[in-house]
Each structure stands twice: as structure tokens, then as C-alpha cells.
C-alpha atoms as a PDB file:
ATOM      1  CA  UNK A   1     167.068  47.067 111.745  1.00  0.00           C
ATOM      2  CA  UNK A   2     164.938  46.465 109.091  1.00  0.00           C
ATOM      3  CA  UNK A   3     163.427  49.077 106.526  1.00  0.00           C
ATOM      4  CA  UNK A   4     161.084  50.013 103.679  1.00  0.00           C
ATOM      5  CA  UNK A   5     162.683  51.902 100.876  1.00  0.00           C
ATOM      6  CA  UNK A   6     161.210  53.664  98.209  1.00  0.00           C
ATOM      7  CA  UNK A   7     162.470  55.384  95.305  1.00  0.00           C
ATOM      8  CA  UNK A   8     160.163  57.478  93.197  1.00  0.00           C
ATOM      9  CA  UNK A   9     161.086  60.097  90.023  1.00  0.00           C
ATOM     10  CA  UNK A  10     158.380  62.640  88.215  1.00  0.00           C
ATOM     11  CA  UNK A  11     158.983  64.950  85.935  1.00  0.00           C
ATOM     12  CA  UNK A  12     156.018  67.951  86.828  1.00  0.00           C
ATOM     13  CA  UNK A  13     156.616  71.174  84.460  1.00  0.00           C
ATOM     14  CA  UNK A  14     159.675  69.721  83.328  1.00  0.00           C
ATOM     15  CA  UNK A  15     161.462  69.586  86.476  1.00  0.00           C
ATOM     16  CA  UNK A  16     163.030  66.146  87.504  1.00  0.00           C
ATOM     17  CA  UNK A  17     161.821  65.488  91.092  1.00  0.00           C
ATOM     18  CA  UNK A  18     163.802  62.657  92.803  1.00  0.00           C
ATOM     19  CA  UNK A  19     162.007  61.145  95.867  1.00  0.00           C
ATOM     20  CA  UNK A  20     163.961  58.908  98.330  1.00  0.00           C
ATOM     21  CA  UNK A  21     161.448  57.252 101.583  1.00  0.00           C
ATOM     22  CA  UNK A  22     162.869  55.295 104.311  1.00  0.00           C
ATOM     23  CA  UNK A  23     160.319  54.327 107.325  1.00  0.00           C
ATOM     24  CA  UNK A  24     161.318  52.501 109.909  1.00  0.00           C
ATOM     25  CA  UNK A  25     159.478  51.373 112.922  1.00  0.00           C
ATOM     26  CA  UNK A  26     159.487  54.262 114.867  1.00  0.00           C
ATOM     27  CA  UNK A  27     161.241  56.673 112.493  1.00  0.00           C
ATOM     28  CA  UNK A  28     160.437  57.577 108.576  1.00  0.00           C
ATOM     29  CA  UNK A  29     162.905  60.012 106.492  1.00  0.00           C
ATOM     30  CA  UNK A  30     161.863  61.424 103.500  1.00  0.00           C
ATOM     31  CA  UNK A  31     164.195  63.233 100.726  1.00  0.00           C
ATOM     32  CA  UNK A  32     163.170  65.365  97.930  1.00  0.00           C
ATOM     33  CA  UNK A  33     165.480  67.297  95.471  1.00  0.00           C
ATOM     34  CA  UNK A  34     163.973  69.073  92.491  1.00  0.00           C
ATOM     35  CA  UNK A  35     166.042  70.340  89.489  1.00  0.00           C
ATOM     36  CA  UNK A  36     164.335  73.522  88.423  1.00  0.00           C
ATOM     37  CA  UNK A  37     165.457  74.776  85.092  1.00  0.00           C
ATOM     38  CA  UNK A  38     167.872  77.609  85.223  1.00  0.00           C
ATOM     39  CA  UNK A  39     167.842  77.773  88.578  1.00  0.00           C
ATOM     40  CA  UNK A  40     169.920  74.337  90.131  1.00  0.00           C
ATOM     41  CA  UNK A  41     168.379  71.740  92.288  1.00  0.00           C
ATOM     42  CA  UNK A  42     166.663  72.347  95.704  1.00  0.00           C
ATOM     43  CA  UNK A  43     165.787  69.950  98.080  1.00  0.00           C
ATOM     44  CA  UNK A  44     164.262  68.982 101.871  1.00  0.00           C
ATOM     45  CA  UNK A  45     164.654  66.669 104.221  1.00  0.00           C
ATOM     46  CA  UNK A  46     161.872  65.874 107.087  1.00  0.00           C
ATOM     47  CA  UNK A  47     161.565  63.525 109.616  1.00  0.00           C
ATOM     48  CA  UNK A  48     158.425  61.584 110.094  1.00  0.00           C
ATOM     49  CA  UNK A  49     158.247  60.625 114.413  1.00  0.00           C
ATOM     50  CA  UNK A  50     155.750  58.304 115.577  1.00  0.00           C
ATOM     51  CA  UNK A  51     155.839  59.999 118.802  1.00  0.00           C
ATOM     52  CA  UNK A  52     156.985  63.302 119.471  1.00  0.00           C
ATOM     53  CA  UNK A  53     160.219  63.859 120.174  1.00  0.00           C
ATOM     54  CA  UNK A  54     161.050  65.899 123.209  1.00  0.00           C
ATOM     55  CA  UNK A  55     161.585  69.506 121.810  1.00  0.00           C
ATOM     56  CA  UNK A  56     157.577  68.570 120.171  1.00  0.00           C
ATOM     57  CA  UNK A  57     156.243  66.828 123.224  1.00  0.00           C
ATOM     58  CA  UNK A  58     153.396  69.337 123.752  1.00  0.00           C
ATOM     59  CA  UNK A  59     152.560  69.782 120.169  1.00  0.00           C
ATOM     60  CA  UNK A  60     149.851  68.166 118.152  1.00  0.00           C
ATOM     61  CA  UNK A  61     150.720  66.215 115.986  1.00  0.00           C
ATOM     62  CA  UNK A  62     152.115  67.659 112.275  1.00  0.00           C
ATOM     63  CA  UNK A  63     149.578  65.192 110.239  1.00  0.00           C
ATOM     64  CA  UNK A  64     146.990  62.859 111.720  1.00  0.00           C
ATOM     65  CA  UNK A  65     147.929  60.712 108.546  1.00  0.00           C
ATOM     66  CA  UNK A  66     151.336  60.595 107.882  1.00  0.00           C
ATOM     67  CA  UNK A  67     151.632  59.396 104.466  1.00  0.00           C
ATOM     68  CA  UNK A  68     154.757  57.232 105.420  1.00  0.00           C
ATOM     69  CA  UNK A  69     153.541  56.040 108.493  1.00  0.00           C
ATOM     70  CA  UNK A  70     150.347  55.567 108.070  1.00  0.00           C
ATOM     71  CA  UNK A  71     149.034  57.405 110.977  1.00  0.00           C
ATOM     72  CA  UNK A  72     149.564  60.723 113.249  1.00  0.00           C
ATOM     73  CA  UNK A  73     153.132  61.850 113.003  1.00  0.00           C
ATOM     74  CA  UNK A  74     155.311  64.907 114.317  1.00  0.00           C
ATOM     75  CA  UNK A  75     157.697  66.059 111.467  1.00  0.00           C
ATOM     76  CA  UNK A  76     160.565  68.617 111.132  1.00  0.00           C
ATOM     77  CA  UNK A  77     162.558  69.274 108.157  1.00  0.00           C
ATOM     78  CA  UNK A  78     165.487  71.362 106.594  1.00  0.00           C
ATOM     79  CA  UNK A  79     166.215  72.848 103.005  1.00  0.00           C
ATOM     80  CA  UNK A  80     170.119  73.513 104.747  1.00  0.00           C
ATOM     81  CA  UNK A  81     170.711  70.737 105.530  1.00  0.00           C
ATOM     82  CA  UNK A  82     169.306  69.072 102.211  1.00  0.00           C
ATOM     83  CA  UNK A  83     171.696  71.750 100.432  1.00  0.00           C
ATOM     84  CA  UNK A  84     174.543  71.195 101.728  1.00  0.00           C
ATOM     85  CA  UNK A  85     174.384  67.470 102.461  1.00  0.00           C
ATOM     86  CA  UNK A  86     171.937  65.841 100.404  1.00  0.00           C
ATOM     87  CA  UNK A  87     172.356  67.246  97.619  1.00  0.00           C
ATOM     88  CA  UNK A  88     176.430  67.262  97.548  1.00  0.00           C
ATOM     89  CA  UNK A  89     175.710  63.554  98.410  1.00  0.00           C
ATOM     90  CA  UNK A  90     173.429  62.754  95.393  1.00  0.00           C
ATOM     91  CA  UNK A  91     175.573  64.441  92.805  1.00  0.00           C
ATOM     92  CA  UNK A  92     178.676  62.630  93.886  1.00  0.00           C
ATOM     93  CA  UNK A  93     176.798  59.530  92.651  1.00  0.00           C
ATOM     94  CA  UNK A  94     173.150  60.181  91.111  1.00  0.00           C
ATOM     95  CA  UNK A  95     172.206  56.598  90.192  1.00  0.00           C
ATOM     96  CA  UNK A  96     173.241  54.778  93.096  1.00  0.00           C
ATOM     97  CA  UNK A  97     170.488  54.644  94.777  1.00  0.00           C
ATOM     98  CA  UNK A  98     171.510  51.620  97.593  1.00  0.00           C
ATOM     99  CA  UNK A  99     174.273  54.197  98.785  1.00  0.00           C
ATOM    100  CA  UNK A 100     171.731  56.799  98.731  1.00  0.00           C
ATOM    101  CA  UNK A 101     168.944  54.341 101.103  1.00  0.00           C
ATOM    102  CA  UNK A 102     172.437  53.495 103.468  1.00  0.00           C
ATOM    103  CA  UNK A 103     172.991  56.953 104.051  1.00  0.00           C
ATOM    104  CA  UNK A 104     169.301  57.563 104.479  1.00  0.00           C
ATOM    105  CA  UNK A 105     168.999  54.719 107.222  1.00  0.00           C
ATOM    106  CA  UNK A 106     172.579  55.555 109.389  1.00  0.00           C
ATOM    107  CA  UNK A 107     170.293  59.124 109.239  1.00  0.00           C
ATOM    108  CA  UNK A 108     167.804  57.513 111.360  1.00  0.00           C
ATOM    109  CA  UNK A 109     169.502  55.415 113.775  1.00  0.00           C
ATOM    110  CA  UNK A 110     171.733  58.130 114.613  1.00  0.00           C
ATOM    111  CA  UNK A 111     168.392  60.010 115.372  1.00  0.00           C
ATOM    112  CA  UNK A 112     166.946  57.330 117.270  1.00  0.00           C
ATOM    113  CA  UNK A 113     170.163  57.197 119.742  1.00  0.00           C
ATOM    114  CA  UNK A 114     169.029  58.152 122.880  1.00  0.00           C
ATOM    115  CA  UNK A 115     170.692  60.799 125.202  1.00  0.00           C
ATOM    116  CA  UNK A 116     172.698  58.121 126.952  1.00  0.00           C
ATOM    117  CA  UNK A 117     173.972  56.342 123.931  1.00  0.00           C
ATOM    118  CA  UNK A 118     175.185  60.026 122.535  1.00  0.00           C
ATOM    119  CA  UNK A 119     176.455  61.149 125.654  1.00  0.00           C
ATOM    120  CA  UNK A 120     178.539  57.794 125.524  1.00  0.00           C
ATOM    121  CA  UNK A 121     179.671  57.935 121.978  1.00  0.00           C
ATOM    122  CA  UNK A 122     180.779  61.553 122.867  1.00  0.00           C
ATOM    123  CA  UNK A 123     182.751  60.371 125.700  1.00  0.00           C
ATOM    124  CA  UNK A 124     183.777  56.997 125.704  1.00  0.00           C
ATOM    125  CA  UNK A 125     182.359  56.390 128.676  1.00  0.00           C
ATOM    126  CA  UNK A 126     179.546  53.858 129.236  1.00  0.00           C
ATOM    127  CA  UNK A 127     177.166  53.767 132.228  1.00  0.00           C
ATOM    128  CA  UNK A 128     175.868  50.489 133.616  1.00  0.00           C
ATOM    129  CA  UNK A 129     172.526  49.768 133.988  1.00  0.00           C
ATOM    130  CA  UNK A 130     171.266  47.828 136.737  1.00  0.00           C
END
């Protein structure tokens, strides 16, 4: 599958902010961790859908332009998971940034598995289809 990665850094009020974008064709992530003075680094994760997933399926959508994919997107994030992932993740090695986009991109192909591919990875067992 192929992928657009971004990397961005800013320093606002003194606080590094370390931006991480992967968008895909149907599926964008998007990483932020912030080291706030005296207080440690924070971070989220969202997830940018092109359509809605099935738990969002009678929502609007969260933008009608999605920065990352340029048009209406459901999203859903987590600060837990950034904070005890992510963040874990990054410090083990802060300036490698191509092991930071390959963990960002397994993220969303094991979020684009459907049902049946899960169900099957969870089981061994592989249906045919006719």
C-alpha cells in the first residue's frame, strides 16, 4: 500500500510539538505529542475515515474538510492510547522517524482489516469465497 508521510515540529510557548501524518487511501492517522514544561509529554492519536466506520454509520461526519483528506471525514481519537503506546514508542527512539511512519502505517492496515480477515487471523481458519 502506498502512503503520504509527513513529519512536522513547532515549538508554540516553548513546548516542542512533534506531528507525525500518515493518509492513506481510505484511512489517515495523525499523531501529536507535546512536551509541556514541568509537566512531561502528552499526546493523541485520531483516525481520519473516509467513510464512517460502522460504530459512526449514522453520524455526520466529524469535519466536512478533513485537513488530511481533503474532504468530509469521521474521526476518533485517544490520549490512552497515545500514553501508553505512542509515546513509550517515540522515546525508545525519538529521531527515527521511518520506524515511527512503519508503525504508523501497520496502525492502519490493521484498522482497515475487515471482520472476516480478523476473525481469521484470530482463528486460523479461513473461509472461502465463492
Amino acid at each position: 500500500m502506498k502512503y503520504h508521510s509527513k513529519y512536522e515540529y513547532s515549538l508554540p510557548f516553548g513546548n516542542p510539538v512533534h506531528v507525525w501524518s500518515v493518509i492513506g487511501r481510505h484511512l489517515a492517522i495523525h499523531l501529536r505529542l507535546t512536551d509541556i514544561k514541568n509537566h512531561g509529554l502528552s499526546g493523541g492519536i485520531e483516525l481520519h475515515h473516509r467513510e464512517p466506520p460502522e460504530y459512526m454509520a449514522d453520524e455526520a461526519p466529524s469535519d466536512i474538510r478533513c485537513e488530511l483528506l481533503q474532504g468530509p471525514c469521521w474521526h476518533d481519537g485517544s490520549s490512552m492510547a497515545a500514553t501508553e503506546f505512542w509515546i513509550p514508542f517515540w522515546q525508545s527512539a525519538p529521531h527515527d522517524h521511518d520506524r515511527m511512519f512503519a508503525a504508523l502505517q501497520a496502525e492502519i492496515e490493521g484498522r482497515q482489516k475487515t471482520t472476516r480477515e480478523k476473525l481469521a487471523d484470530a482463528t486460523g481458519v479461513r473461509e472461502e469465497v465463492e
